[in-house]
N, C-alpha and C. Protein backbone atom coordinates (compact mmCIF):
# COMPACT_ATOMS: atom_id res chain seq x y z
N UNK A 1 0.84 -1.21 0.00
CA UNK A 1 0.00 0.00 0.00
C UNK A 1 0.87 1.25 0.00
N UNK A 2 1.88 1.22 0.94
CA UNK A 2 2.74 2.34 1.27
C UNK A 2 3.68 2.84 -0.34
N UNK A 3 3.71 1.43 -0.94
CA UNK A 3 4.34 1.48 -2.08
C UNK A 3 3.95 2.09 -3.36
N UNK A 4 2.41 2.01 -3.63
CA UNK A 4 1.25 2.32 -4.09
C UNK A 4 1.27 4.00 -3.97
N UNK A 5 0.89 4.85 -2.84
CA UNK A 5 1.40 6.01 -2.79
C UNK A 5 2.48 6.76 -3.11
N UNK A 6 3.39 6.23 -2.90
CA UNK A 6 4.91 6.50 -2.69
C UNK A 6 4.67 6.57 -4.82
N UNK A 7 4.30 5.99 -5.50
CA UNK A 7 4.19 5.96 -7.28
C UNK A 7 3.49 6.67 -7.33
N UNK A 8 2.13 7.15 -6.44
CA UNK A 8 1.30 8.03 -6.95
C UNK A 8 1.94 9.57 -6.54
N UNK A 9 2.21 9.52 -5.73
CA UNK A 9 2.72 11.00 -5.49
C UNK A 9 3.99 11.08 -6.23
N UNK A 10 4.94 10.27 -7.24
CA UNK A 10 6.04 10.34 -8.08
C UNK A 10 5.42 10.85 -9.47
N UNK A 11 4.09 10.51 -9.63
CA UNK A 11 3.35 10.67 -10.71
C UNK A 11 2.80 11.74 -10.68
N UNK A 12 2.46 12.53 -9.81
CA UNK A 12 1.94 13.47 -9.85
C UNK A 12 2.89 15.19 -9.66
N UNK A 13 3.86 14.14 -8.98
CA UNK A 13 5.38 15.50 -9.13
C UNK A 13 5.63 15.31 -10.23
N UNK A 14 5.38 14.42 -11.37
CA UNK A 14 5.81 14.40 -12.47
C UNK A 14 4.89 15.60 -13.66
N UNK A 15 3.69 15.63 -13.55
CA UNK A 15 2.58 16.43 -14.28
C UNK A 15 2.53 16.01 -15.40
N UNK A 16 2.53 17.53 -15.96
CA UNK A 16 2.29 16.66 -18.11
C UNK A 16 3.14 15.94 -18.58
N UNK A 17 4.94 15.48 -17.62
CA UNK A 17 5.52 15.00 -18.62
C UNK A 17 4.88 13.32 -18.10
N UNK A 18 4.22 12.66 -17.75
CA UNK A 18 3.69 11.25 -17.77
C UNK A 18 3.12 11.63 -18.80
N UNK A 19 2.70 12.39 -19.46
CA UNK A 19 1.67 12.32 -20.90
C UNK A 19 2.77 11.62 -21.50
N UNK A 20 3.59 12.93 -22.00
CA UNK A 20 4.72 11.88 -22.87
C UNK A 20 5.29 10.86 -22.37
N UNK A 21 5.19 10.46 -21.64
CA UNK A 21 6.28 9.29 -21.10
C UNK A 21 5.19 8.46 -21.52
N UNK A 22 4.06 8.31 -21.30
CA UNK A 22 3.27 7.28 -22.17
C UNK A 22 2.97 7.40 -23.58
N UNK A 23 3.23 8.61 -23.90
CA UNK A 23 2.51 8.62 -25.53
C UNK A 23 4.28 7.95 -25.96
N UNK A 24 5.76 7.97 -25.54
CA UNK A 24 6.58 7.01 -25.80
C UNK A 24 6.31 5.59 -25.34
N UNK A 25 5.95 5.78 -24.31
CA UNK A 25 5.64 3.82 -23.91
C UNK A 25 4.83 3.30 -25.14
N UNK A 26 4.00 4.16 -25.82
CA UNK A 26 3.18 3.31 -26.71
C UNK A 26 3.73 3.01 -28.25
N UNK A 27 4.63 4.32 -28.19
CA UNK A 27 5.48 4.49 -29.29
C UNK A 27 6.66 3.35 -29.92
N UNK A 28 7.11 2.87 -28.46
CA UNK A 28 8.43 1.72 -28.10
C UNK A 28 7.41 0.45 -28.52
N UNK A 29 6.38 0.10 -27.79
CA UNK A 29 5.34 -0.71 -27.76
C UNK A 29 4.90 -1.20 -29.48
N UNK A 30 4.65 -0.66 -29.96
CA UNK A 30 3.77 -0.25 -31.40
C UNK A 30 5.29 -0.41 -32.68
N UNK A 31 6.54 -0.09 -32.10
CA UNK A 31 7.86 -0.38 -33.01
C UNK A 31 7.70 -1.82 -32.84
N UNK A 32 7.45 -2.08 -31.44
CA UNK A 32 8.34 -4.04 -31.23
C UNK A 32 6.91 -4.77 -31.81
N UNK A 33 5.58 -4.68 -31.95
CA UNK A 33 4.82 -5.30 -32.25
C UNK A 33 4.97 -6.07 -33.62
């Protein structure tokens, strides 16, 4: 649980850049397919 928070509040100091960091996760994702 403690661990669970501890990602959510990393995610949220992060802001818009998790947008991109996923619009690349899908990018990396979508090359190897």
């Amino acid at each position: 649980e403690q661990e669970r928070e501890r990602a959510h509040a990393a995610l949220e100091g992060f802001g818009p850049r998790a947008q991109r960091l996923r619009e690349l996760a899908d990018l990396i994702v979508h090359r190897q397919a």
